[in-house]
Protein backbone atom coordinates (compact mmCIF):
# COMPACT_ATOMS: atom_id res chain seq x y z
CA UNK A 1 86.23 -6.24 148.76
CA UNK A 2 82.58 -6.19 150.15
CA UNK A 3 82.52 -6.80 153.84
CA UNK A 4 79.07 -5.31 154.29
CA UNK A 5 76.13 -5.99 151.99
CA UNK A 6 72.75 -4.37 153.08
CA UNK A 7 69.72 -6.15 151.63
CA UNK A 8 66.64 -3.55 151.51
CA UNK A 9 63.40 -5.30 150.80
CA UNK A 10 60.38 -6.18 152.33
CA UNK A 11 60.25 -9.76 151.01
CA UNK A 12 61.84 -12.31 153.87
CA UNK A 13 62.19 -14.66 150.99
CA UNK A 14 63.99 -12.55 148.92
CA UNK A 15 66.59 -11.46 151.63
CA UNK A 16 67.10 -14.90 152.64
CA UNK A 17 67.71 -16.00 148.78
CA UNK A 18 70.19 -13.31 148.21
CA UNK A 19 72.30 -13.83 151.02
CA UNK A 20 72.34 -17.89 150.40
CA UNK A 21 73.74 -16.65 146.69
CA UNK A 22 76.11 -13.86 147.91
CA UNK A 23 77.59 -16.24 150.81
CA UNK A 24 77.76 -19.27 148.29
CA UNK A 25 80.00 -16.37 146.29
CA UNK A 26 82.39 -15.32 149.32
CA UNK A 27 80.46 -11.75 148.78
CA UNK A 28 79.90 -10.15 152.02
CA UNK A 29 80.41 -11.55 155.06
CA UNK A 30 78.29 -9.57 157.05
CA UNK A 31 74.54 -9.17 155.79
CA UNK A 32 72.34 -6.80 156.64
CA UNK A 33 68.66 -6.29 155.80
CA UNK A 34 66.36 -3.64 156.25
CA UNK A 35 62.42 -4.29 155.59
CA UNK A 36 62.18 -1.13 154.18
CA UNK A 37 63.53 2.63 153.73
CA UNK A 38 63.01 4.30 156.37
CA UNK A 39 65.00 1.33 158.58
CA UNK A 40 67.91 1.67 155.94
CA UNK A 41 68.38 5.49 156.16
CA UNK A 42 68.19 4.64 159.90
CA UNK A 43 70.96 1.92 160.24
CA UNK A 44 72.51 4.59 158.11
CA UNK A 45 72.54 6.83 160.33
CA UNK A 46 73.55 5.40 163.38
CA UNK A 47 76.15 4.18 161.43
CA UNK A 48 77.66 7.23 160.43
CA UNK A 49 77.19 8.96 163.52
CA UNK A 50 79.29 6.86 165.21
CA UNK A 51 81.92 6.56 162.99
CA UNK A 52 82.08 6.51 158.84
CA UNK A 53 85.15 3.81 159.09
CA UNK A 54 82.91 1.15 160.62
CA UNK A 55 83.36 -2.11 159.11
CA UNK A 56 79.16 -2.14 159.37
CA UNK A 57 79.25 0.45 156.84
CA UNK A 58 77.99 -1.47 153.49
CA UNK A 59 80.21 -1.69 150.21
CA UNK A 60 76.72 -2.84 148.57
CA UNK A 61 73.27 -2.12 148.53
CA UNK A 62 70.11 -4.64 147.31
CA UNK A 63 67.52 -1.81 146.77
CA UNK A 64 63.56 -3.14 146.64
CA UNK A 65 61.68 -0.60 145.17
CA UNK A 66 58.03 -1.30 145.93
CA UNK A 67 57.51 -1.37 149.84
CA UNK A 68 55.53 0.03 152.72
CA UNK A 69 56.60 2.41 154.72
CA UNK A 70 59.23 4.11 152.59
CA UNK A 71 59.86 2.50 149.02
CA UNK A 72 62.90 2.59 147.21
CA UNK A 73 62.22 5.75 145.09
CA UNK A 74 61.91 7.46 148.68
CA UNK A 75 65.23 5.83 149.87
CA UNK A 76 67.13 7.05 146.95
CA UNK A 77 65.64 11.03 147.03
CA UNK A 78 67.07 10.83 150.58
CA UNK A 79 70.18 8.87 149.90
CA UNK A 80 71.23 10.68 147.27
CA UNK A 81 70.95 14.13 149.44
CA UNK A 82 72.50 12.76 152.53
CA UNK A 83 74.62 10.01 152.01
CA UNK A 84 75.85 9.74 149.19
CA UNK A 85 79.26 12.20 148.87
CA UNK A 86 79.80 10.52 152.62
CA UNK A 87 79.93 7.11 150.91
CA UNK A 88 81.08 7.31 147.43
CA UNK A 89 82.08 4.02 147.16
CA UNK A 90 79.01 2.26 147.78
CA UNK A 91 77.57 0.69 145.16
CA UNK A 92 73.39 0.47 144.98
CA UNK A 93 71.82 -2.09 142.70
CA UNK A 94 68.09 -1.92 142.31
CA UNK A 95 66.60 -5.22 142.77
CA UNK A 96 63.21 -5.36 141.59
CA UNK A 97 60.17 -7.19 139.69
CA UNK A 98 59.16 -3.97 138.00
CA UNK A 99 59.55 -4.39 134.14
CA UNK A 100 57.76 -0.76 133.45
CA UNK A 101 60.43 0.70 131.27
CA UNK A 102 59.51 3.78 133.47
CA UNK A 103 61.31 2.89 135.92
CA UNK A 104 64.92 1.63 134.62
CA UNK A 105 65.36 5.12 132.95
CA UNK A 106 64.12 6.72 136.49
CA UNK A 107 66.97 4.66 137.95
CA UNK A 108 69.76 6.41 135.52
CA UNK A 109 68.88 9.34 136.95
CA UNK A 110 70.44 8.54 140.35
CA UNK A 111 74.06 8.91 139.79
CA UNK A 112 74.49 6.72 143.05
CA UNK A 113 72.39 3.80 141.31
CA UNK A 114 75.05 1.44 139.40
CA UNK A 115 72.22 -0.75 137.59
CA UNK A 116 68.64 -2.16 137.54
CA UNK A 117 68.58 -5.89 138.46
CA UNK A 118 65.81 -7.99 137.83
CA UNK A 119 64.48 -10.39 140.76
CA UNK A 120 65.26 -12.58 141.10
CA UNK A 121 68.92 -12.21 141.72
CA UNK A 122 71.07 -14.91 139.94
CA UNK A 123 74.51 -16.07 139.22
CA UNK A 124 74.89 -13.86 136.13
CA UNK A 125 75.00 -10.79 138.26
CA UNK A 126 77.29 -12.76 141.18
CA UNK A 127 79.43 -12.64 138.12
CA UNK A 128 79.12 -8.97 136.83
CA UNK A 129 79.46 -7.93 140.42
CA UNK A 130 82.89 -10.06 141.15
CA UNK A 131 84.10 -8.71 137.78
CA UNK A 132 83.31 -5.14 139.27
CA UNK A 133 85.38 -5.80 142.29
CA UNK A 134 88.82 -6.75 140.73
């Protein structure tokens, strides 16, 4: 079950769209968002340093890739060296408007990374994801 979903993106649209469709779903009751990486690794952080079992602690994550700051390429390189044997069951979904092909085979490389999801996000993948979770 997802209790936690954290939305990284810089779009206020966007986060506001996905959590409409992932409430409308029953996914995640609590939704957080993050306008970019940096604020992500963050939130993780103060997460984790208080205590890994925290129901805060998301089951899903709603990666943006192109955003100021820190973008989601950045996110990843440090996600993948620092959180991700502490929180092996998350699951991180890019969600982005690239189509450069470039870019979904740089996304297999993250082992953390459990697919490449086109914006906007729709009730196909509400479906794939709820057929991940049973």
């Amino acid at each position: 079950m997802i209790n936690t979903v954290l939305c990284i993106d810089d779009d206020f649209t966007t986060q506001f769209l996905t959590k409409i469709l992932l409430n409308d779903a029953g996914i995640g009751g609590n939704f957080v968002t993050a306008n970019n990486g940096r604020e992500a690794l963050d939130y993780l952080h103060n997460l984790l340093s208080k205590n890994i079992n925290d129901k805060n602690v998301p089951q899903l994550i709603l990666l943006d890739l192109n955003m100021p700051i820190m973008d989601g390429w950045e996110f990843l390189d440090h996600y993948s060296k620092n959180y991700a044997n502490k929180l092996p069951l998350v699951k991180v979904y890019i969600n982005s408007s690239s189509i450069d092909p470039k870019d979904y085979e740089k996304a297999k490389t993250y082992s953390c990374v459990k697919d490449f999801i086109s914006k906007p996000l729709n009730e196909n993948f509400v479906h794939v994801l709820k057929a991940t979770l049973e």
